[in-house]
Protein backbone atom coordinates (compact mmCIF):
# COMPACT_ATOMS: atom_id res chain seq x y z
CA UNK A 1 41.56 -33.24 131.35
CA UNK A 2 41.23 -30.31 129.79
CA UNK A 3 39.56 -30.33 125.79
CA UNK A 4 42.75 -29.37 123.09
CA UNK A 5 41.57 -26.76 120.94
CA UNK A 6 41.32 -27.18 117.28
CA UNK A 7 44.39 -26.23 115.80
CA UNK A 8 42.99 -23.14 113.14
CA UNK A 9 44.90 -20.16 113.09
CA UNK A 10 43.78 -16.95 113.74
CA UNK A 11 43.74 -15.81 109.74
CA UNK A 12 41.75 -18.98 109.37
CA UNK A 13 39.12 -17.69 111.03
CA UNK A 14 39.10 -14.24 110.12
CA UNK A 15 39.54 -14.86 106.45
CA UNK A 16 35.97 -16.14 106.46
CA UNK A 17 34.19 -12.74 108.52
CA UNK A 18 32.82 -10.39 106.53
CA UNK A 19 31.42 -7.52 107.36
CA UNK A 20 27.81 -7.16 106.17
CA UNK A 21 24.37 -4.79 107.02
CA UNK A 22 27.70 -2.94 109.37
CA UNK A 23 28.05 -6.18 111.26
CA UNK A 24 30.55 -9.08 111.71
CA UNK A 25 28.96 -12.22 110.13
CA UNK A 26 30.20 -16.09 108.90
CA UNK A 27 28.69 -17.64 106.17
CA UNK A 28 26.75 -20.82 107.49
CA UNK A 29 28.64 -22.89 104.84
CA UNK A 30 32.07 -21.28 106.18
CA UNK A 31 30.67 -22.18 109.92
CA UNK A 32 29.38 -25.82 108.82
CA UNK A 33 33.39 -26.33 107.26
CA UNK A 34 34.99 -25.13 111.14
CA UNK A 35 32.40 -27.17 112.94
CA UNK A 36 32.75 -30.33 110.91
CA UNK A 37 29.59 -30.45 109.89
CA UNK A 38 27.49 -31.05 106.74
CA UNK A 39 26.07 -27.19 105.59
CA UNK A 40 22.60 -28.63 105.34
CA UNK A 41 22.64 -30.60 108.99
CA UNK A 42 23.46 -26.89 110.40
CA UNK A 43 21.03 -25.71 108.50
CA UNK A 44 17.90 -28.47 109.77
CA UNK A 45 19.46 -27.41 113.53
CA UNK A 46 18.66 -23.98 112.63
CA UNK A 47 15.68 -24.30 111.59
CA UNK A 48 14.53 -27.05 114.65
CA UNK A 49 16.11 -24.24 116.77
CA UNK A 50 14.50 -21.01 115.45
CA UNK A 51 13.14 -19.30 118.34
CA UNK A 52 17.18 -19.22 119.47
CA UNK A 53 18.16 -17.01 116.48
CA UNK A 54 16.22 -13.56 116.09
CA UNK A 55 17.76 -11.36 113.60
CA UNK A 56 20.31 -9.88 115.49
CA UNK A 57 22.02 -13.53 115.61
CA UNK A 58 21.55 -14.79 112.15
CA UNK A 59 19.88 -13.40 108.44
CA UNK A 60 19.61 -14.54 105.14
CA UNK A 61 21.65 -12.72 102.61
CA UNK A 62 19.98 -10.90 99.67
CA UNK A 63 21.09 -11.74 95.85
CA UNK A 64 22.43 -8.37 95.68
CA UNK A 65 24.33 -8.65 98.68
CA UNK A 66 25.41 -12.09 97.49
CA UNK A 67 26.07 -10.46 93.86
CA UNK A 68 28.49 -7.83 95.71
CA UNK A 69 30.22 -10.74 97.65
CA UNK A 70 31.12 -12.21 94.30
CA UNK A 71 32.29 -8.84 92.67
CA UNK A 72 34.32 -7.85 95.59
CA UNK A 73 35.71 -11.57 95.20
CA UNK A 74 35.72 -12.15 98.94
CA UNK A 75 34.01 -15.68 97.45
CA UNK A 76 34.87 -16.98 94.47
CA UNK A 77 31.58 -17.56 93.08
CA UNK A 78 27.32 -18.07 93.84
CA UNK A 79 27.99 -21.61 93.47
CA UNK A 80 30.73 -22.07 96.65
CA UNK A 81 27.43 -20.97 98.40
CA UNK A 82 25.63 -24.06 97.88
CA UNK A 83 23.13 -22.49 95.17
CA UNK A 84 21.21 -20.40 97.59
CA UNK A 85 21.36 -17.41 99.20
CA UNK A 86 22.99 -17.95 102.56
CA UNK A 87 22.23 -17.47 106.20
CA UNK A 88 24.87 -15.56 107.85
CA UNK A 89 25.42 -15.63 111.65
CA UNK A 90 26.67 -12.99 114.13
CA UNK A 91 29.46 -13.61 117.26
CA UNK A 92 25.93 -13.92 119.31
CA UNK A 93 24.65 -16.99 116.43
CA UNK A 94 28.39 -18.46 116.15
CA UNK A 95 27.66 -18.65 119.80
CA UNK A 96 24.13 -20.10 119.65
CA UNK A 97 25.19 -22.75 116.97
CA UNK A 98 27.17 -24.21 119.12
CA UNK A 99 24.50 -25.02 121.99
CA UNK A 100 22.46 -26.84 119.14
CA UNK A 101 25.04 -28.67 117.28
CA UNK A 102 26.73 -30.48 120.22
CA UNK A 103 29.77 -31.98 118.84
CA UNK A 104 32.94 -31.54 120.79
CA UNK A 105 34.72 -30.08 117.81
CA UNK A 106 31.57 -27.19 117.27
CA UNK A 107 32.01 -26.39 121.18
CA UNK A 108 35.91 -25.90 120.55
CA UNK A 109 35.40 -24.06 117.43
CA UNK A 110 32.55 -21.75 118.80
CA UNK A 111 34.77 -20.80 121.40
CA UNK A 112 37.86 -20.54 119.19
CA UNK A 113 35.58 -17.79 116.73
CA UNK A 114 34.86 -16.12 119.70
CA UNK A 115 37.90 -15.57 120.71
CA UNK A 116 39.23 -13.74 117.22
CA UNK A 117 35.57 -12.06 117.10
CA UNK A 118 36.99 -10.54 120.33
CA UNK A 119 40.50 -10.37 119.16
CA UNK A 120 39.41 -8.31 116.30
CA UNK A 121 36.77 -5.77 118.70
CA UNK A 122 40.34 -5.29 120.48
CA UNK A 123 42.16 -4.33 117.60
CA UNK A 124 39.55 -1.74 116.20
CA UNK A 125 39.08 -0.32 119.51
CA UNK A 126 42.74 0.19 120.52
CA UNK A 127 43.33 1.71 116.79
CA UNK A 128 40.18 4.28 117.23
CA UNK A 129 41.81 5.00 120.92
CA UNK A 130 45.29 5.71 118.97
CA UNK A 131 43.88 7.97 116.21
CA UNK A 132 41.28 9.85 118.50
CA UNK A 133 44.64 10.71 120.56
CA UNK A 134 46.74 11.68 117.52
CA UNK A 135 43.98 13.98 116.09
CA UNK A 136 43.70 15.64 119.59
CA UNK A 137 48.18 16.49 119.12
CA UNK A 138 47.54 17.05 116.18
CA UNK A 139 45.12 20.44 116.95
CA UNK A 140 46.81 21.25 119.62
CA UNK A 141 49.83 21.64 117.08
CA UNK A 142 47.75 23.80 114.98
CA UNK A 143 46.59 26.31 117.33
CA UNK A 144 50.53 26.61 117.65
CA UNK A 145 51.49 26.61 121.33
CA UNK A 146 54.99 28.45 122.02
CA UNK A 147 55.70 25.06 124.35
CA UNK A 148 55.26 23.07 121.22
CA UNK A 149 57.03 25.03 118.50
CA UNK A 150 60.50 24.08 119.16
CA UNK A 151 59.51 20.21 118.90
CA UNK A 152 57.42 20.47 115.87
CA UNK A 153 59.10 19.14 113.98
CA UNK A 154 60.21 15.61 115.90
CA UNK A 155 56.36 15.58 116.87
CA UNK A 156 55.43 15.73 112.98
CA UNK A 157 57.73 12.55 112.47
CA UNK A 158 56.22 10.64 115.48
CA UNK A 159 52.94 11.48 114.11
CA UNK A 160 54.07 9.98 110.57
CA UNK A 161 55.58 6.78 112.27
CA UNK A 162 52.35 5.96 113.91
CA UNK A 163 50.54 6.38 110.72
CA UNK A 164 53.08 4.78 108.83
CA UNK A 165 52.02 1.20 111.53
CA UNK A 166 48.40 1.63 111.99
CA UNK A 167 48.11 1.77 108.03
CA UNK A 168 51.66 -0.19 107.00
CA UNK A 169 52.00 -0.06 102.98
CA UNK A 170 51.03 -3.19 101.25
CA UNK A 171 54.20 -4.95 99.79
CA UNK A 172 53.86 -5.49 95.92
CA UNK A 173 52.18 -8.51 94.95
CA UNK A 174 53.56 -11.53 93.40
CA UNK A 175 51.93 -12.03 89.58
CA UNK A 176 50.38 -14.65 88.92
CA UNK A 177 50.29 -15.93 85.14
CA UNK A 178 52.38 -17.18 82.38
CA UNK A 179 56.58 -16.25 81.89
CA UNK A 180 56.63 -15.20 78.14
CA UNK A 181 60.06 -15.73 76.95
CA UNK A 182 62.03 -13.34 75.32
């Protein structure tokens, strides 16, 4: 019989990857939450385990790279951090983690962050793909073939239309706050 997997959606999981030093990280108290652990038992299985995580799997954050965290409000303060600075693990240290902490639900989970950490590569790369073609139309309009004069026009608006869904506007958001009455 075949393991269910844990039932996190997709936003779940990317909600809590941030993108840090230029790479794709989780938070080890983020991680620790998914896996169903306790932050500080992930943290003594790190440590036991430390040979299995060279930087390019896991680092500790800096207090200015916490500080900017908190600015940017992607957490909500120093203190949902536990009161240090964090370790913060890559796709390959999501992947590690779960070889040391061998609970059925970190195995499901590590696999399940894997998946949207490969998910998201998808997305960027299909996006670059798109844009790298649509800036090669787009000099080829310039240079103004005779072929492509008479369409122009309708190529301009295709062009516009795919910009228009790789960058979609942002609908207003809702306030939040107190009604004053009038």
């Amino acid at each position: 019989m075949k393991p269910t997997k844990p039932a996190v959606p997709d936003e779940v999981v990317i909600d809590k990857i941030y993108l840090i030093r230029g790479q794709k990280v989780m938070i080890d108290r983020d991680i620790a939450e998914l896996y169903g652990v306790k932050p500080i038992r992930l943290r003594e299985q790190v440590k036991r385990n430390n040979g299995r995580f060279p930087a390019n799997f896991m680092f500790q954050l800096t207090a200015k790279e916490v500080d900017s965290m908190v600015s940017q409000n992607a957490i909500p303060s120093k203190k949902h951090l536990g009161g240090f600075l964090p370790y913060v693990f890559t796709e390959h240290g999501v992947l590690m983690l779960a070889n040391i902490l061998k609970s059925e639900r970190a195995i499901q989970m590590s696999i399940r962050i894997i998946e949207v950490f490969v998910k998201l590569r998808e997305v960027v790369s299909t996006h670059k793909d798109l844009l790298l073609q649509m800036q090669k139309l787009e000099k080829q309009l310039t240079h103004h073939d005779d072929r492509l004069d008479k369409h122009e026009d309708e190529i301009q608006l295709i062009f516009e239309a795919l910009k228009q869904l790789l960058n979609p506007p942002q609908p207003p958001r809702r306030l939040i706050g107190y009604k004053q009455k009038k």
